[in-house]
PDB file of N, CA and C in Angstrom:
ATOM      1  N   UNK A   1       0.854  -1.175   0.000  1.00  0.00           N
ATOM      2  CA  UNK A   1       0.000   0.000   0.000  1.00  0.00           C
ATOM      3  C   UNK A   1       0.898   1.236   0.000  1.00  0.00           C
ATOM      4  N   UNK A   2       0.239   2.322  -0.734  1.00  0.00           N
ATOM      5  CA  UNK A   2       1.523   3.688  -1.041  1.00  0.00           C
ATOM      6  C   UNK A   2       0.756   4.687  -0.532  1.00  0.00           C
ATOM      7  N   UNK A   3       1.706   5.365  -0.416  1.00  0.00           N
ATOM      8  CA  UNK A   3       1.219   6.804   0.295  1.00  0.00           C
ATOM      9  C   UNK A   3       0.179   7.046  -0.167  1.00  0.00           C
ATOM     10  N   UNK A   4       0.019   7.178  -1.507  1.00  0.00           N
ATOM     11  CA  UNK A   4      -1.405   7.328  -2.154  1.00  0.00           C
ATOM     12  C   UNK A   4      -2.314   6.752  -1.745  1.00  0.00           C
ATOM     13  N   UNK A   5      -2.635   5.606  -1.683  1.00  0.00           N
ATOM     14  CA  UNK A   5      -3.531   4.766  -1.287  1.00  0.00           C
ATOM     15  C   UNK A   5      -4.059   5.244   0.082  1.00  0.00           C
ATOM     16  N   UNK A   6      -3.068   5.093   1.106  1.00  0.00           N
ATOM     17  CA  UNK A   6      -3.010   5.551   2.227  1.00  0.00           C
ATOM     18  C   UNK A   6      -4.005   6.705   2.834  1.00  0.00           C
ATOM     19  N   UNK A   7      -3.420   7.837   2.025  1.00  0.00           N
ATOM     20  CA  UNK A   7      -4.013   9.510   2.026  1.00  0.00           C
ATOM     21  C   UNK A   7      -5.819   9.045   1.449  1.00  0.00           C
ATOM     22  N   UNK A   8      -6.130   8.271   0.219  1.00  0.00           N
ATOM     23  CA  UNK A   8      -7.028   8.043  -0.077  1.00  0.00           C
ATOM     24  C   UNK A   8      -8.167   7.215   0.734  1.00  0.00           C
ATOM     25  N   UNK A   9      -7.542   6.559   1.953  1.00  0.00           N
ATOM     26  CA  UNK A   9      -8.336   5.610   2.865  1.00  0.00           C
ATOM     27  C   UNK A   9      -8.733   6.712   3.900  1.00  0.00           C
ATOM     28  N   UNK A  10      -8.125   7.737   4.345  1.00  0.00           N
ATOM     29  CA  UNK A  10      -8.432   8.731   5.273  1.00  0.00           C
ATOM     30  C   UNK A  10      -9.383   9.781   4.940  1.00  0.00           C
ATOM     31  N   UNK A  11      -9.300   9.687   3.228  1.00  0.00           N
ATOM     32  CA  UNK A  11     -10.213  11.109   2.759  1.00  0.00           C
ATOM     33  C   UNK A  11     -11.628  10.748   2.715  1.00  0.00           C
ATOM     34  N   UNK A  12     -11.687   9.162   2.739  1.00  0.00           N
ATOM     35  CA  UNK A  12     -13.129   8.408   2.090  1.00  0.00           C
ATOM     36  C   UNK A  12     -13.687   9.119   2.975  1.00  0.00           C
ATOM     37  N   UNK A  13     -15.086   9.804   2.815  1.00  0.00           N
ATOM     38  CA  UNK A  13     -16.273  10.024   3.723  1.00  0.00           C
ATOM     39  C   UNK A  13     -16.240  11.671   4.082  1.00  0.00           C
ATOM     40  N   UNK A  14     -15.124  11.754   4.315  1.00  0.00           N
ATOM     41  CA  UNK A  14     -14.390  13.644   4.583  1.00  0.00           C
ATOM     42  C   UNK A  14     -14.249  14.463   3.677  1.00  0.00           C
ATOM     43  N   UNK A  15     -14.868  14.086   2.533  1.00  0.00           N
ATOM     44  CA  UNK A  15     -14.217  14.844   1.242  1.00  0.00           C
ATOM     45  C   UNK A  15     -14.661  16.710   1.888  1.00  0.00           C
ATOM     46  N   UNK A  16     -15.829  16.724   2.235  1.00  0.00           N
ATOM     47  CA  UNK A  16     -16.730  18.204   2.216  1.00  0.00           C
ATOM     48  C   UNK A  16     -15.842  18.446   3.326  1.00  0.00           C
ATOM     49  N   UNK A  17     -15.393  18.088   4.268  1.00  0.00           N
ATOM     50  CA  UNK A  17     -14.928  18.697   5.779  1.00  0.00           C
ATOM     51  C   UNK A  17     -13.573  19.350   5.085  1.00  0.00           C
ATOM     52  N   UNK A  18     -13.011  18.349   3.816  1.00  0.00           N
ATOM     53  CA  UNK A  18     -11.269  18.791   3.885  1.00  0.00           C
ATOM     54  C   UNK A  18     -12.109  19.790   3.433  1.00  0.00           C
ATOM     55  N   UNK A  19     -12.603  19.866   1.917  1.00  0.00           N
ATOM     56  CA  UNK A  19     -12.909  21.146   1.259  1.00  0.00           C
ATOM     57  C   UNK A  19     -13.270  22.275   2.140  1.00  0.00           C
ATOM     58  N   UNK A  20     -13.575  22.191   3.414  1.00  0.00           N
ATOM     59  CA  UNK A  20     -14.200  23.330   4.203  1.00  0.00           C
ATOM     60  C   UNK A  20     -13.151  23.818   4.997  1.00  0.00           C
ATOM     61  N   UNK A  21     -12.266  22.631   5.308  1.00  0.00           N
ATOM     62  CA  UNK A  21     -10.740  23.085   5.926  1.00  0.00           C
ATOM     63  C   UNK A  21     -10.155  23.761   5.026  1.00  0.00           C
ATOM     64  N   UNK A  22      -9.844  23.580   3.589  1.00  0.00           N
ATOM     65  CA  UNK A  22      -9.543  24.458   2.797  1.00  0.00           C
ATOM     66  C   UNK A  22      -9.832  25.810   2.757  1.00  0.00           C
ATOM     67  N   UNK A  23     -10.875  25.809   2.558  1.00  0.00           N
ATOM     68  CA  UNK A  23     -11.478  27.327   2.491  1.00  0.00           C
ATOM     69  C   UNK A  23     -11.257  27.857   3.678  1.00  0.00           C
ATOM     70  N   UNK A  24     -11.425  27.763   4.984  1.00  0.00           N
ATOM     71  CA  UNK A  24     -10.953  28.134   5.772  1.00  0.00           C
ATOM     72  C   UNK A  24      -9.363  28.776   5.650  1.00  0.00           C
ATOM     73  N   UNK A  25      -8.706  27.641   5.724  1.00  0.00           N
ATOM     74  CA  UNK A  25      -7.479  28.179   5.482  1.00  0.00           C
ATOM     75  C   UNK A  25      -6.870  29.359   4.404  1.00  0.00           C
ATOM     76  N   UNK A  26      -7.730  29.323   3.188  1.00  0.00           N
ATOM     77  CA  UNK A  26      -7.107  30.096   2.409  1.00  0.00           C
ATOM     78  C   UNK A  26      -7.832  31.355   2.744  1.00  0.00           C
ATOM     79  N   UNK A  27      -9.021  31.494   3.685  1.00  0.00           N
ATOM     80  CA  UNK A  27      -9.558  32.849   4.153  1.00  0.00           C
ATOM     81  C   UNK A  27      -8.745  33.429   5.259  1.00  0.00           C
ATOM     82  N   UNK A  28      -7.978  32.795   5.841  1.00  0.00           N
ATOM     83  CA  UNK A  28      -7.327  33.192   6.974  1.00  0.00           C
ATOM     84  C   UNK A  28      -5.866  33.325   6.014  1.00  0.00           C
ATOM     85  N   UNK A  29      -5.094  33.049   5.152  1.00  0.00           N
ATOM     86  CA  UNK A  29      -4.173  33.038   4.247  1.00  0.00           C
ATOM     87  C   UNK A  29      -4.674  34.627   3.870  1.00  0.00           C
ATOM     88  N   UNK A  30      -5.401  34.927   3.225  1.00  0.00           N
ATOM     89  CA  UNK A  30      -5.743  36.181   2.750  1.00  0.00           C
ATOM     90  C   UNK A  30      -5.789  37.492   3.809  1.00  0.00           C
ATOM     91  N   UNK A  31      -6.434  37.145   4.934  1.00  0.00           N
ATOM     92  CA  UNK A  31      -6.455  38.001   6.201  1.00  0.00           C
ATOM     93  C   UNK A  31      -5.373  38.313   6.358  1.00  0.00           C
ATOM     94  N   UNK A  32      -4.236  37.456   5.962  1.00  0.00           N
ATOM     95  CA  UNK A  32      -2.757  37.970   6.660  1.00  0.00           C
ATOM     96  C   UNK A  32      -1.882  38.215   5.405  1.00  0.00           C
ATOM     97  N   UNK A  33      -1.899  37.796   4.100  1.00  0.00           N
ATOM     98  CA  UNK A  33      -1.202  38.346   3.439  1.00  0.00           C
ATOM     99  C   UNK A  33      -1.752  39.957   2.535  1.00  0.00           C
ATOM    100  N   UNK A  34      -1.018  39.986   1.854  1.00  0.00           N
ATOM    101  CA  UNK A  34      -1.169  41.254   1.279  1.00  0.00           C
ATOM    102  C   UNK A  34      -2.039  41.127  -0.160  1.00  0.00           C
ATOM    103  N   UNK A  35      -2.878  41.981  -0.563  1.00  0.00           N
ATOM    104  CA  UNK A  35      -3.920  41.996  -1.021  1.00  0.00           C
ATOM    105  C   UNK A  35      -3.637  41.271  -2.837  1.00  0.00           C
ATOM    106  N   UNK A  36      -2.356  41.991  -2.998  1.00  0.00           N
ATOM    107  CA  UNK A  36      -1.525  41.277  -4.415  1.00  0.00           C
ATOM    108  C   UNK A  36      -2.372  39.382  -4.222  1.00  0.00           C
ATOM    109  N   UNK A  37      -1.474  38.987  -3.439  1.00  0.00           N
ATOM    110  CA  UNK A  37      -1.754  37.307  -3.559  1.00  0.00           C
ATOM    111  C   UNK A  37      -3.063  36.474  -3.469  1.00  0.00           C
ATOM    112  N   UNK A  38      -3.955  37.413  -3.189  1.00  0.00           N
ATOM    113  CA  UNK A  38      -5.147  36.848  -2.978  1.00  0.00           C
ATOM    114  C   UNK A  38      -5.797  35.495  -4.549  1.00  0.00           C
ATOM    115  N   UNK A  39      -5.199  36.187  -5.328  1.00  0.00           N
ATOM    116  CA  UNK A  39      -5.660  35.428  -6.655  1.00  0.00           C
ATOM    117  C   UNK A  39      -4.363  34.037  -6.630  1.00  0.00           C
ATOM    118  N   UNK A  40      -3.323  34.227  -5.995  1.00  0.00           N
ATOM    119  CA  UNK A  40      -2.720  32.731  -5.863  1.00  0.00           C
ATOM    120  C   UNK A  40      -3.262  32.263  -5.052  1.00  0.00           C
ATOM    121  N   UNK A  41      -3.653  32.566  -3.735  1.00  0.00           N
ATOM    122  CA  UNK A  41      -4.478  31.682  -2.713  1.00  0.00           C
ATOM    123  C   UNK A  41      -5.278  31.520  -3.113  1.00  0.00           C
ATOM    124  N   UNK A  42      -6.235  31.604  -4.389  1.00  0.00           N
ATOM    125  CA  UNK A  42      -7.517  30.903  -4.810  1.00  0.00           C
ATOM    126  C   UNK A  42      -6.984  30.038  -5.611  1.00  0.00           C
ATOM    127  N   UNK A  43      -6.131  30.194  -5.996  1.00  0.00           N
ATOM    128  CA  UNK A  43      -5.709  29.524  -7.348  1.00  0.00           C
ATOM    129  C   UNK A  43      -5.182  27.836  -6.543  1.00  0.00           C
ATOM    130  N   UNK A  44      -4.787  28.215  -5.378  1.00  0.00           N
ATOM    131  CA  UNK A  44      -4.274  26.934  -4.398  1.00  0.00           C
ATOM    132  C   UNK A  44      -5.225  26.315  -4.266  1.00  0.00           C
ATOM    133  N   UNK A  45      -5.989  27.019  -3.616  1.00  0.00           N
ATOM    134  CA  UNK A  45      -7.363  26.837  -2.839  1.00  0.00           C
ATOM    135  C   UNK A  45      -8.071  25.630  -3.709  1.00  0.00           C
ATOM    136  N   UNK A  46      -7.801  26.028  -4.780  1.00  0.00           N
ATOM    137  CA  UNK A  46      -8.998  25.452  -6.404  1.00  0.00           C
ATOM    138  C   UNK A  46      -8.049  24.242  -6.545  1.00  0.00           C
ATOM    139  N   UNK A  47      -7.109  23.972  -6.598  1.00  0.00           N
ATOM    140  CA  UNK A  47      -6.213  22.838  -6.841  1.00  0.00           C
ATOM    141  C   UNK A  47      -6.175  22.049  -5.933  1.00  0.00           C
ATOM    142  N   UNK A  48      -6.471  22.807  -4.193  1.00  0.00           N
ATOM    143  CA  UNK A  48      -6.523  21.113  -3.477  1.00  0.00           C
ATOM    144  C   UNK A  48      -7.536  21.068  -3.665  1.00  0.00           C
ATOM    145  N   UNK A  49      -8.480  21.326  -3.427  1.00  0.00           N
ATOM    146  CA  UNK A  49      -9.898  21.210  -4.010  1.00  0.00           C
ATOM    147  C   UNK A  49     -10.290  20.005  -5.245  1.00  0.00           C
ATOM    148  N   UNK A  50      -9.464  20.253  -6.061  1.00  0.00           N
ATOM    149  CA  UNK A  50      -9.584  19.488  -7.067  1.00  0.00           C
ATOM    150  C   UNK A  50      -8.443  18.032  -6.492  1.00  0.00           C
ATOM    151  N   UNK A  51      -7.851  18.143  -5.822  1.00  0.00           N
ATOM    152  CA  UNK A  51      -7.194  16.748  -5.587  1.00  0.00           C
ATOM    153  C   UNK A  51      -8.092  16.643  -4.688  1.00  0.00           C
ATOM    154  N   UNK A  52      -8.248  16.448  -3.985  1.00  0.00           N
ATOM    155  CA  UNK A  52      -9.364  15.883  -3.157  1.00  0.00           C
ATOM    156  C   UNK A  52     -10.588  15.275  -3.903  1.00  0.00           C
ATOM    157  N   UNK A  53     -10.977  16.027  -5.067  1.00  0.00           N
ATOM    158  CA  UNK A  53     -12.102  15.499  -6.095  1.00  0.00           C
ATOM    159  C   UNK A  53     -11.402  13.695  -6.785  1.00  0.00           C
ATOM    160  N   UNK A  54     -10.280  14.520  -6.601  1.00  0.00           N
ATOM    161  CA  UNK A  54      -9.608  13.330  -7.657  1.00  0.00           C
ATOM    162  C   UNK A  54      -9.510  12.101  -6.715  1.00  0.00           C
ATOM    163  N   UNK A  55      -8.696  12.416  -5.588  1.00  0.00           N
ATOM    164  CA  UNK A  55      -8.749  10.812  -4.644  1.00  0.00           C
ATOM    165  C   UNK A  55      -9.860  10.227  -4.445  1.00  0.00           C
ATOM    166  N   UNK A  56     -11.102  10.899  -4.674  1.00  0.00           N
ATOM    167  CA  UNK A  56     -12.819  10.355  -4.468  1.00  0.00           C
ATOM    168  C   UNK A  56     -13.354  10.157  -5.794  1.00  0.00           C
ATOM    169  N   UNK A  57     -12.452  10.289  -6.701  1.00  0.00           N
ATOM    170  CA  UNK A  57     -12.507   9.113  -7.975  1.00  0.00           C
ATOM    171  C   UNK A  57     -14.040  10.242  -8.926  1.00  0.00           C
ATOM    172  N   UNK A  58     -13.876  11.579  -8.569  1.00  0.00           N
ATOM    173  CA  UNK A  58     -14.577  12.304  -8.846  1.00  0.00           C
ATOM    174  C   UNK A  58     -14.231  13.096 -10.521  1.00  0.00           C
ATOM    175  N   UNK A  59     -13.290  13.131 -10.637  1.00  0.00           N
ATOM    176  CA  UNK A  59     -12.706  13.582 -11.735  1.00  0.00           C
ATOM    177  C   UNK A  59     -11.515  12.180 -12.504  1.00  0.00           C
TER     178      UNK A  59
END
């Protein structure tokens, strides 16, 4: 069993909680950086987002 696999046995069922930990995080990411980066912290934001889709065999 590989890391992959692994990460994928923990996400089963949690997919909406990570996605909400996400967003969280990248709202508090924005609170503290400077107003420039806000469009890379979405741009992050949207990519784990989308791995997370992907380990739930969603994409």
């Amino acid at each position: 069993m590989g890391l992959f696999d692994k990460v994928k046995g923990l996400t089963k069922g949690r997919e909406q909680q990570i996605k909400q930990g996400i967003d969280k995080v990248a709202d508090m990411a924005q609170k503290k950086a400077p107003d420039q980066h806000d469009g890379k912290i979405d741009q992050a934001a949207t990519k784990a987002k989308g791995f997370v889709d992907k380990l739930d065999g969603k994409n």
